[in-house]
C-alpha atoms as a PDB file:
ATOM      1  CA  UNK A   1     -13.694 -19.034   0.665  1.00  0.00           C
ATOM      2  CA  UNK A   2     -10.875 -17.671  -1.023  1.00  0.00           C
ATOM      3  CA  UNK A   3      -9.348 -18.773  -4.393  1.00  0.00           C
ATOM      4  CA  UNK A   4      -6.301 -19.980  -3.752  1.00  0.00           C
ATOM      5  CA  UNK A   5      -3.497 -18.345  -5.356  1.00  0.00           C
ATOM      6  CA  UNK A   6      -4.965 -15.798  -6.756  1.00  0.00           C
ATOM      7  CA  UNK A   7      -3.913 -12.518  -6.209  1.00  0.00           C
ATOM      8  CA  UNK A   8      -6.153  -9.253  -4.990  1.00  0.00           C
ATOM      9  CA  UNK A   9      -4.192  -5.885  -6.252  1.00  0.00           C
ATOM     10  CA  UNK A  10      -6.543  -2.763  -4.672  1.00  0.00           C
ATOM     11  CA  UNK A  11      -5.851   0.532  -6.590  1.00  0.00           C
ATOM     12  CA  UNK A  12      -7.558   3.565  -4.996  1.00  0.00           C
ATOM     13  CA  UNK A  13      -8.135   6.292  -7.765  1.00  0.00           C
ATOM     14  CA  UNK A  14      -8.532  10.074  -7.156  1.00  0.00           C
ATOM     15  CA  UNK A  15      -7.704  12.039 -10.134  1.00  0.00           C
ATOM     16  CA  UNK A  16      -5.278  10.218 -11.845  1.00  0.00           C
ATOM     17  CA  UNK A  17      -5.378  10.435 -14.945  1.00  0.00           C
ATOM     18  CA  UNK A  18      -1.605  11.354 -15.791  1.00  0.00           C
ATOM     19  CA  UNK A  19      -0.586   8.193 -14.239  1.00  0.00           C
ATOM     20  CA  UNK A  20      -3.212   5.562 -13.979  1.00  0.00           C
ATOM     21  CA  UNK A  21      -1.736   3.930 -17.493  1.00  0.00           C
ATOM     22  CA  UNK A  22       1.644   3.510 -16.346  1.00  0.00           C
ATOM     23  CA  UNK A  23       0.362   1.963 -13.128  1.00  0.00           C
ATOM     24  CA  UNK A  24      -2.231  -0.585 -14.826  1.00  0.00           C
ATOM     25  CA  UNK A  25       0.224  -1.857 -17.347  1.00  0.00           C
ATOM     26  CA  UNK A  26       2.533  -2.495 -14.770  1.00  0.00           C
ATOM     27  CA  UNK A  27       0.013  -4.918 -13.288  1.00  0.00           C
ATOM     28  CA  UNK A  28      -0.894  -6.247 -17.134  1.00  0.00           C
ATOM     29  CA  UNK A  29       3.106  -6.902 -17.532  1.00  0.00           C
ATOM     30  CA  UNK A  30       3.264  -8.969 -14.492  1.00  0.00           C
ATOM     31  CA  UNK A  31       5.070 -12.268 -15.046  1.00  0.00           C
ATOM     32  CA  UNK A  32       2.457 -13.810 -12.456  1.00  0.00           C
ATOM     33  CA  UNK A  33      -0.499 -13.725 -13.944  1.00  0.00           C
ATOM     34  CA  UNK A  34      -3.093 -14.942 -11.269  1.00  0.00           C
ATOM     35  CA  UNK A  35      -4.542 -11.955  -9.987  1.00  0.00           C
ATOM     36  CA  UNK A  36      -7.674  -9.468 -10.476  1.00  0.00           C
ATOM     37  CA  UNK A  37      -7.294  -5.451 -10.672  1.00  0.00           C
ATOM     38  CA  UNK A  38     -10.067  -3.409  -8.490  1.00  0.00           C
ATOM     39  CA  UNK A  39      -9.867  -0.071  -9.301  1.00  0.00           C
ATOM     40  CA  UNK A  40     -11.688   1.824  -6.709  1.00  0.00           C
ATOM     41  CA  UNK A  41     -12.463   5.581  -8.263  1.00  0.00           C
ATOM     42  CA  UNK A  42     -13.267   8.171  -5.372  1.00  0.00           C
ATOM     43  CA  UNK A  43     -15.046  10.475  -7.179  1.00  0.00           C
ATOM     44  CA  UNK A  44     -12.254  11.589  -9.606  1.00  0.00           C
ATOM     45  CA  UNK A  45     -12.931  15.080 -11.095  1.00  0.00           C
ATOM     46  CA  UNK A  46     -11.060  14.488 -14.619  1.00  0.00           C
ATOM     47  CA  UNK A  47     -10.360  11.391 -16.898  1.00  0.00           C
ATOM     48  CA  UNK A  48      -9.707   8.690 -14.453  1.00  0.00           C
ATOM     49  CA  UNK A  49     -12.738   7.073 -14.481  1.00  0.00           C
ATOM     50  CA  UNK A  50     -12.286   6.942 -18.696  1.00  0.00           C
ATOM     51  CA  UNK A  51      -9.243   5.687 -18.534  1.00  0.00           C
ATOM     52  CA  UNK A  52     -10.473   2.844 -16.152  1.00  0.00           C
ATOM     53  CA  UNK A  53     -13.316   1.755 -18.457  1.00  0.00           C
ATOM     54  CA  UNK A  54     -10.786   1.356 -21.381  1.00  0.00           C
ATOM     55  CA  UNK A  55      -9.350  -1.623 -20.424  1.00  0.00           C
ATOM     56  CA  UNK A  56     -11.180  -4.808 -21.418  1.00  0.00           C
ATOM     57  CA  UNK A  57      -8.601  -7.653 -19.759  1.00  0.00           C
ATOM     58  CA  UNK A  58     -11.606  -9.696 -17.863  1.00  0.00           C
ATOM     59  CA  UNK A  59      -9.432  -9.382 -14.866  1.00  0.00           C
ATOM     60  CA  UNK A  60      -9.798  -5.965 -14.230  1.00  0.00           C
ATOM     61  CA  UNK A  61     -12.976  -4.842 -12.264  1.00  0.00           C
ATOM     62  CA  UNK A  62     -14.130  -0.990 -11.412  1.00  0.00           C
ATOM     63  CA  UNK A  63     -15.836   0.472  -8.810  1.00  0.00           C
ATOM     64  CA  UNK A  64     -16.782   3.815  -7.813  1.00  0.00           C
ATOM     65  CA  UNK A  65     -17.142   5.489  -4.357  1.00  0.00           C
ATOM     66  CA  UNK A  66     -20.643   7.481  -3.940  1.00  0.00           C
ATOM     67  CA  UNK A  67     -18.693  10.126  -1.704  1.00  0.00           C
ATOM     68  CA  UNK A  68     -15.288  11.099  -1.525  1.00  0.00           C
ATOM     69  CA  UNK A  69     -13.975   8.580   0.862  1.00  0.00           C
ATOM     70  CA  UNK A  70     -10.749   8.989   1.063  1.00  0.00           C
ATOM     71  CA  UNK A  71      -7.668   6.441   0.028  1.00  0.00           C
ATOM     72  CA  UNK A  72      -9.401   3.781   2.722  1.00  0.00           C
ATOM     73  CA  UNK A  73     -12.919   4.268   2.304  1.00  0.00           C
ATOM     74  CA  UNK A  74     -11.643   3.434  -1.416  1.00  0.00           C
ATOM     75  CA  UNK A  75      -9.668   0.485  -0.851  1.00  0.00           C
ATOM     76  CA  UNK A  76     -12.387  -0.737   1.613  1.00  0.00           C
ATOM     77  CA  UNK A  77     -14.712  -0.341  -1.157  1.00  0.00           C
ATOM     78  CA  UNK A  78     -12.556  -2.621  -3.410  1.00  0.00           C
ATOM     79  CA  UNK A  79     -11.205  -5.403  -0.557  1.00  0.00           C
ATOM     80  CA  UNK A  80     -15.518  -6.045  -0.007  1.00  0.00           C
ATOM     81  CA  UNK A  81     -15.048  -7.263  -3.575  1.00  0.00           C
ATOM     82  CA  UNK A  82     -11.974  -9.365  -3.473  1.00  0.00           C
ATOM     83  CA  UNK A  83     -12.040 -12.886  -4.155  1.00  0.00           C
ATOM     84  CA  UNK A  84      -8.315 -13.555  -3.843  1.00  0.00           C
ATOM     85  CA  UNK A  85      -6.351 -15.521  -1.053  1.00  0.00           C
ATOM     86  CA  UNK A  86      -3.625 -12.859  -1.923  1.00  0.00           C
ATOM     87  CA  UNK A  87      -4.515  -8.702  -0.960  1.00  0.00           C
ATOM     88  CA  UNK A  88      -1.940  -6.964  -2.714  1.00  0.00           C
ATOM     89  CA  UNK A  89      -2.071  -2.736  -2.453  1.00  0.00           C
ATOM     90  CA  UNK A  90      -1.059  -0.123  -5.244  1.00  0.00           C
ATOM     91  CA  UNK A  91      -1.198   3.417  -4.824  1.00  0.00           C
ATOM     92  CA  UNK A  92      -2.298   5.170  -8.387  1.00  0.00           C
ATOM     93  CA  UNK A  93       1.131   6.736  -8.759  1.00  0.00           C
ATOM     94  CA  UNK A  94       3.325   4.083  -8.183  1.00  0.00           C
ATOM     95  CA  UNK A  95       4.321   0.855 -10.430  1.00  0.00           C
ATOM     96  CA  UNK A  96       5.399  -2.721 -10.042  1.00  0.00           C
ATOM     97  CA  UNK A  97       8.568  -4.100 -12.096  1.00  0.00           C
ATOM     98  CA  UNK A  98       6.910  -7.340 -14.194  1.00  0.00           C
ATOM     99  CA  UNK A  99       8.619  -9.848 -11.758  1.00  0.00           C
ATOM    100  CA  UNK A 100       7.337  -7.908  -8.385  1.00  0.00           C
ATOM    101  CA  UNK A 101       3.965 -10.401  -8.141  1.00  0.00           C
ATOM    102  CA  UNK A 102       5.643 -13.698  -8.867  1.00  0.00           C
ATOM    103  CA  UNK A 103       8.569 -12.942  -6.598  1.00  0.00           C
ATOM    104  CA  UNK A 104       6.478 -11.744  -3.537  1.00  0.00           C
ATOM    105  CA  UNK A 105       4.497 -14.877  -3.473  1.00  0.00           C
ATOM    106  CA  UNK A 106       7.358 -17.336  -4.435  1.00  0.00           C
ATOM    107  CA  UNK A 107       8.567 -15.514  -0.942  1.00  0.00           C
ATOM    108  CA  UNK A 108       5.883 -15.731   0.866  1.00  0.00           C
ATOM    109  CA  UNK A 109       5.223 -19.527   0.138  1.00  0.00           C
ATOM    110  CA  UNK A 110       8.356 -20.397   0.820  1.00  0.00           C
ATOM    111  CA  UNK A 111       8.670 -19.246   4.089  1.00  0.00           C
ATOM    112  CA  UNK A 112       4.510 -19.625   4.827  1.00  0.00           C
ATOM    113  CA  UNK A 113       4.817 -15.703   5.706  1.00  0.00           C
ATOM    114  CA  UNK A 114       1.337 -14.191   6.371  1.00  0.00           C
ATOM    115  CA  UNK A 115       2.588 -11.000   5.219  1.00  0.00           C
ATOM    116  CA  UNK A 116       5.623  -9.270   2.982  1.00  0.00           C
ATOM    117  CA  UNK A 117       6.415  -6.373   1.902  1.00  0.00           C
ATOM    118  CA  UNK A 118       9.533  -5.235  -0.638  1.00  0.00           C
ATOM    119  CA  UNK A 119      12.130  -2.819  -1.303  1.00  0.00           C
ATOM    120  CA  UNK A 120      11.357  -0.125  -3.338  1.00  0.00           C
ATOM    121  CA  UNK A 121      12.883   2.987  -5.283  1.00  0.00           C
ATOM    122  CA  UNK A 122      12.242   6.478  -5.554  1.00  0.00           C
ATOM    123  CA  UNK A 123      11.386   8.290  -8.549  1.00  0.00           C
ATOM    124  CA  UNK A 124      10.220  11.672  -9.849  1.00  0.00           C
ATOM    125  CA  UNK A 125       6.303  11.959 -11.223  1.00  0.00           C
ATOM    126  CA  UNK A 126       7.988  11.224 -14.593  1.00  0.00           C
ATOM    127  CA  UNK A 127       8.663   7.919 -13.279  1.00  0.00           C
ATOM    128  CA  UNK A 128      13.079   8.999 -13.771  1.00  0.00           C
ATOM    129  CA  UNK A 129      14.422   6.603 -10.649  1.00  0.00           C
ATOM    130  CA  UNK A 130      16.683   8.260  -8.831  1.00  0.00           C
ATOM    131  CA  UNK A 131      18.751   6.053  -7.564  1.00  0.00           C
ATOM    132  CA  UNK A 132      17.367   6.464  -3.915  1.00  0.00           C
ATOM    133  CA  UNK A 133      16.081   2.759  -2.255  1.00  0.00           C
ATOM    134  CA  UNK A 134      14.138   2.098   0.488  1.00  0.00           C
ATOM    135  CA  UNK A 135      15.699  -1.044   1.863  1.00  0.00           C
ATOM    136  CA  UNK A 136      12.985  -3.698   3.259  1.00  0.00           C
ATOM    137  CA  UNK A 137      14.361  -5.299   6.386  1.00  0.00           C
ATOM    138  CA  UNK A 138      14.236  -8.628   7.151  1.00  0.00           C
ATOM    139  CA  UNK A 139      11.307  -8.579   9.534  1.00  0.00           C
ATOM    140  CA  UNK A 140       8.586  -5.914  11.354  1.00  0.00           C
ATOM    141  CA  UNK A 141       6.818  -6.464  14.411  1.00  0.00           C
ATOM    142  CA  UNK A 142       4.444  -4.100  15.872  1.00  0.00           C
ATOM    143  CA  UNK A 143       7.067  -2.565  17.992  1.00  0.00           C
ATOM    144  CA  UNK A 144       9.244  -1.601  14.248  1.00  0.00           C
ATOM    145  CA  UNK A 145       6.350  -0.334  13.301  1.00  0.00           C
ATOM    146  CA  UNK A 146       5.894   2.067  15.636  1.00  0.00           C
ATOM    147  CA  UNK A 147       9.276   3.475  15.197  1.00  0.00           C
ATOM    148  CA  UNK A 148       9.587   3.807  11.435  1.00  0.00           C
ATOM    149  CA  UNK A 149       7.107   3.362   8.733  1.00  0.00           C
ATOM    150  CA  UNK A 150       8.700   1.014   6.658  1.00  0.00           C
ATOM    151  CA  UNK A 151       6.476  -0.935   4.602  1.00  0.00           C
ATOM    152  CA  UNK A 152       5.006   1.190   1.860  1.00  0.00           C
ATOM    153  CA  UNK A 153       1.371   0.401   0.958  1.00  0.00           C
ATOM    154  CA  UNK A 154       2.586  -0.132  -2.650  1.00  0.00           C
ATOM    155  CA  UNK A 155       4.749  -2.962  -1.876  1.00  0.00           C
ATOM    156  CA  UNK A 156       2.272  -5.113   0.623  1.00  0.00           C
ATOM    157  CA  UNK A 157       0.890  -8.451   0.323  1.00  0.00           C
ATOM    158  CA  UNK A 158      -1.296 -10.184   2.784  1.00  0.00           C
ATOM    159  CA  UNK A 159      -2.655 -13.875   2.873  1.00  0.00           C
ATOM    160  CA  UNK A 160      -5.897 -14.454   4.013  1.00  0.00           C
ATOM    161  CA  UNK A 161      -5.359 -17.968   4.959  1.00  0.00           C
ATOM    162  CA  UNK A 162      -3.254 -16.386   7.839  1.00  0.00           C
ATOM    163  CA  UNK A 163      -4.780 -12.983   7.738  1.00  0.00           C
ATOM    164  CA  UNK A 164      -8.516 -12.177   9.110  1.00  0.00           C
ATOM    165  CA  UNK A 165      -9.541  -9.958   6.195  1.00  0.00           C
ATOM    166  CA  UNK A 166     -11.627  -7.919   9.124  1.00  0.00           C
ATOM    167  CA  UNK A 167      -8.157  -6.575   9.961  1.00  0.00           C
ATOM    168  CA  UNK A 168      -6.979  -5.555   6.755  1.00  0.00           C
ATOM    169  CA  UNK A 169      -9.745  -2.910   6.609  1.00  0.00           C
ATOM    170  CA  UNK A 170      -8.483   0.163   6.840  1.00  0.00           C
ATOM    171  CA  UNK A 171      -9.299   2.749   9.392  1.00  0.00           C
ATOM    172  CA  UNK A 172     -10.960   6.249   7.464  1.00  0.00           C
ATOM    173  CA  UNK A 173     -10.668   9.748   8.426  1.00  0.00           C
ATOM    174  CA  UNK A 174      -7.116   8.568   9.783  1.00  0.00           C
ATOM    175  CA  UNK A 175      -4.455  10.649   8.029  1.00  0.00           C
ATOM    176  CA  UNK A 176      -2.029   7.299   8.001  1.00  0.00           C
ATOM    177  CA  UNK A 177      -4.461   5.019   7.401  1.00  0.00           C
ATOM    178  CA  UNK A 178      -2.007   2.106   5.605  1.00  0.00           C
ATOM    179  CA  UNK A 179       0.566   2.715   8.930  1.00  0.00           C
ATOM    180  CA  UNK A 180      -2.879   2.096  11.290  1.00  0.00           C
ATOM    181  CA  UNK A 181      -3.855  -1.294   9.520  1.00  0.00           C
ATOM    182  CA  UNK A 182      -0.472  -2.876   9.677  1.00  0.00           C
ATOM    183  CA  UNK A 183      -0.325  -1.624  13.713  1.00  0.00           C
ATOM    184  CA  UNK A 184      -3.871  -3.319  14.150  1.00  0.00           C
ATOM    185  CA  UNK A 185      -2.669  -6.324  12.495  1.00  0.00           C
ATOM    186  CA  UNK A 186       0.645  -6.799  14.064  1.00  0.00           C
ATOM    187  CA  UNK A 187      -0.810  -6.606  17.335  1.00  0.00           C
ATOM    188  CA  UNK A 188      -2.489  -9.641  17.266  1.00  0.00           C
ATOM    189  CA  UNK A 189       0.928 -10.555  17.108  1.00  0.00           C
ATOM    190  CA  UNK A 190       1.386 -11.217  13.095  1.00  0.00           C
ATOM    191  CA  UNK A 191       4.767 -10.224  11.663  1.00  0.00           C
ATOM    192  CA  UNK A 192       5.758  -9.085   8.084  1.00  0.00           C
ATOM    193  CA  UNK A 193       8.363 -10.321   6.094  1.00  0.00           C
ATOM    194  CA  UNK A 194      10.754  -8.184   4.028  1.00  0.00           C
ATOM    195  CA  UNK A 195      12.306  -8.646   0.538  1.00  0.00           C
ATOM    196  CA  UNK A 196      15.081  -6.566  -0.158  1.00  0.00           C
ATOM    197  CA  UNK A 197      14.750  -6.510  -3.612  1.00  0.00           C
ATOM    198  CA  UNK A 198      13.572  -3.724  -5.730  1.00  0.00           C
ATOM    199  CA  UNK A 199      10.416  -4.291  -7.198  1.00  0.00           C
ATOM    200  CA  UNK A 200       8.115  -1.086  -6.607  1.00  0.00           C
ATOM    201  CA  UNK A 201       8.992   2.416  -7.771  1.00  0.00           C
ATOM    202  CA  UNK A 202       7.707   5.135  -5.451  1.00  0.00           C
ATOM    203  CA  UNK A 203       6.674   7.841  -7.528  1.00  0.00           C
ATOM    204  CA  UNK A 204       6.953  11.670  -5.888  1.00  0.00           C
ATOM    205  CA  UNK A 205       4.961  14.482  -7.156  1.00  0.00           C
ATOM    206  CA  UNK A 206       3.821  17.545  -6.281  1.00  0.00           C
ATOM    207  CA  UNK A 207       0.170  17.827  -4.768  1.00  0.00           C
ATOM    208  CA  UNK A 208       0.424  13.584  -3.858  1.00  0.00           C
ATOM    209  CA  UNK A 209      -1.026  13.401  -0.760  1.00  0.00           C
ATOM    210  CA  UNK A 210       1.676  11.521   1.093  1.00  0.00           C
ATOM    211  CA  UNK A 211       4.088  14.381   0.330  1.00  0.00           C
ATOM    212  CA  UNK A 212       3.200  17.081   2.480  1.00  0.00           C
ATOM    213  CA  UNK A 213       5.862  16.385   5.199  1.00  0.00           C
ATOM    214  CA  UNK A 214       4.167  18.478   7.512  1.00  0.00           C
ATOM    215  CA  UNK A 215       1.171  17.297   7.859  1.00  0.00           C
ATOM    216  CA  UNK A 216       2.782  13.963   8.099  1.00  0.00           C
ATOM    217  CA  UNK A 217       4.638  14.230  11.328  1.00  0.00           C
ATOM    218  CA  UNK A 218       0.997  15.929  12.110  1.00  0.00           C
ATOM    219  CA  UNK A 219      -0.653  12.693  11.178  1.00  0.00           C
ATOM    220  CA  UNK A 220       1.659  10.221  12.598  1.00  0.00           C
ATOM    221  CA  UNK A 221       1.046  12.470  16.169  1.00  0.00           C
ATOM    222  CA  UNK A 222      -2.762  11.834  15.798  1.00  0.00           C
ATOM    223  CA  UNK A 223      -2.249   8.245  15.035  1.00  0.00           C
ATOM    224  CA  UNK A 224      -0.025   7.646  17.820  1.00  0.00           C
ATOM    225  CA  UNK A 225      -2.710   9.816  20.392  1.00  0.00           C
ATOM    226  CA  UNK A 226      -6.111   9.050  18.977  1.00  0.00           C
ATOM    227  CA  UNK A 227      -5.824   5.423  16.881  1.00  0.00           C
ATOM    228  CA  UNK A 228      -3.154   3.827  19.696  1.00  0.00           C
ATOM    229  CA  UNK A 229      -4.204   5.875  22.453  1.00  0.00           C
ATOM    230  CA  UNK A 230      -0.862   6.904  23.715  1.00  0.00           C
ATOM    231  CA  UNK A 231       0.456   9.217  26.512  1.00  0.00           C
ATOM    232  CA  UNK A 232       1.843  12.858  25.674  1.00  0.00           C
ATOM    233  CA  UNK A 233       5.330  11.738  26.211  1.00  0.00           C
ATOM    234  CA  UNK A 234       4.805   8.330  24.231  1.00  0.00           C
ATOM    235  CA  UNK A 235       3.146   9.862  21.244  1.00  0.00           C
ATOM    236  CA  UNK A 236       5.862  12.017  21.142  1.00  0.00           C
ATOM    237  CA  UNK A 237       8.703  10.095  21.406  1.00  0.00           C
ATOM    238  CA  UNK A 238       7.428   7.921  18.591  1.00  0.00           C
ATOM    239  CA  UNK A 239       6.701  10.798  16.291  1.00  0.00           C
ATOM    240  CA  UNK A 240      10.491  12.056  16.598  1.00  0.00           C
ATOM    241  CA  UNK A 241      11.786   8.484  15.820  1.00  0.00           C
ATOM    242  CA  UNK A 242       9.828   7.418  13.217  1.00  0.00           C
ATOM    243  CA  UNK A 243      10.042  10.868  11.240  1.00  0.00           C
ATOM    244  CA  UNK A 244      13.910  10.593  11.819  1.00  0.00           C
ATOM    245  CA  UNK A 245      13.718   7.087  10.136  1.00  0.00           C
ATOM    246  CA  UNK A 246      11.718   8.458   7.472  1.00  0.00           C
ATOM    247  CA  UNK A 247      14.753  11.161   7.098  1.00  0.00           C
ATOM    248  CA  UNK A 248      17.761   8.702   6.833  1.00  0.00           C
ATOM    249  CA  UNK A 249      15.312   6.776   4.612  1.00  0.00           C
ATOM    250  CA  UNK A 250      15.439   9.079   1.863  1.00  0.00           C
ATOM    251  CA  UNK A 251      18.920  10.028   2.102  1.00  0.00           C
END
C-alpha cells in the first residue's frame, strides 16, 4: 500500500515566499534521502507558488488548494497524495538540520515506535537561534497531551504501518488543528515517542499564525469545549495548564 521506507514530508504554503527556500533546501540537504516533498499552496497571494515550481528534484510534487483552506485543509490536500509509509510535517517557516530525517527513523525503527517527535530550537524569522530549546520528553500519551502541547507539527513523524492514515487527517476550521490530530490519535490509545535531540528550528515572526498568544489560549479553550467536548470546569483547567507549560517552555 505504502512504500516502505519512504518518507512523506507535507509543507502547507500560504504566502511564503521569504522563507519557503530556506525550508526546501533543508529537506534537499537531508542525509536520508528517501522521501517526497508535497508542497500544498493555499492560495498564496505573492511568489510562493514561483518559488515552488522552480525546483526540478523529481521528488518534489505541488499542489494547490482551490479555496483558502487553511493549514489542514492544505496538508489534507497533500497527505491524499502521499505514497510514503513515513508522514513527516513541516510548517513553511521552519527547517530541519540535514541529519533530522535519518535520525527520526533510525529512532523510530529501533524501538518500532508508531510515532516520534524531536526537540527543537527557537529562532528569530532570520533563522538567528537563540539558544532557547524545546526539550522532547521521553513519551506522550493522550493525557500529556492535554496538558501541554509538546510536539510541534514541524518535528512529527508517523508510520502508517501502525498509524490509520484516516486519523492523521486533520480537523479544519479548528484553530489547533496539529494539537486535535495527535488527541484523536492518541486516544485510540497510540503513544509518541520523543527524541531529545535538536533537529528542527522553530522559526518566530511577526504575523505567523501560531504567534498570536491570545488567540491561542482562545483556541486551545475551543478545542478543549467543542473538538473534546469538555465541561466548563475541565476545559478550563486544561487551558491554564497547558498555556503555563507553553510559558516555562519558552523560558
Amino acid at each position: 500500500m505504502y512504500i516502505e521506507g519512504k518518507v512523506s514530508i507535507i509543507v502547507p504554503v500560504y504566502n511564503a515566499e521569504n522563507f519557503l527556500n530556506r525550508t526546501v533546501d533543508s529537506i534537499l540537504a537531508q542525509t536520508y534521502e528517501n522521501w517526497e516533498l508535497l508542497l500544498a499552496d493555499d492560495c498564496s497571494t505573492d511568489q510562493s507558488r514561483d518559488i515552488m515550481s522552480s525546483y526540478t528534484d523529481e521528488r518534489i510534487h505541488c499542489f494547490y488548494c482551490e479555496k483558502n483552506s487553511g493549514p489542514a485543509g492544505a496538508r489534507n490536500l497533500a497527505l491524499h497524495h502521499a505514497t510514503g509509509q513515513y508522514i513527516a510535517f513541516l510548517d513553511a517557516d521552519d527547517f530541519w538540520l540535514p541529519q533530522k530525517l535519518e535520525k527520526q527513523i533510525s529512532f523510530m525503527k529501533k524501538g518500532n515506535y508508531p510515532f516520534s517527535f524531536t526537540s527543537y530550537e527557537f529562532a528569530d524569522a532570520n533563522a538567528v537561534r537563540s539558544g532557547t530549546v524545546a526539550h522532547a520528553p521521553e513519551r506522550v500519551g493522550y493525557e500529556e497531551i492535554l496538558k501541554s502541547s509538546t510536539i510541534a507539527p514541524s518535528t512529527a513523524v508517523l508510520d502508517r504501518n501502525q498509524v490509520d492514515t484516516a486519523l492523521i487527517y486533520m480537523p479544519e476550521k479548528v484553530r489547533l488543528e496539529d494539537a486535535a490530530t495527535w488527541m484523536q490519535i492518541m486516544k485510540t490509545g497510540i503513544t509518541a515517542y520523543g527524541l531529545d535531540e535538536i533537529l528542527t528550528i522553530y522559526c518566530r515572526h511577526k504575523g505567523a499564525y501560531s504567534g498570536n498568544k491570545l488567540d491561542a489560549v482562545w483556541g486551545k479553550w475551543k478545542l478543549y469545549r467543542n473538538v473534546e467536548k469538555f465541561s466548563f470546569f475541565k476545559a478550563a483547567y486544561y487551558v491554564c495548564v497547558n498555556t503555563w507549560a507553553a510559558v516555562v517552555r519558552r523560558l
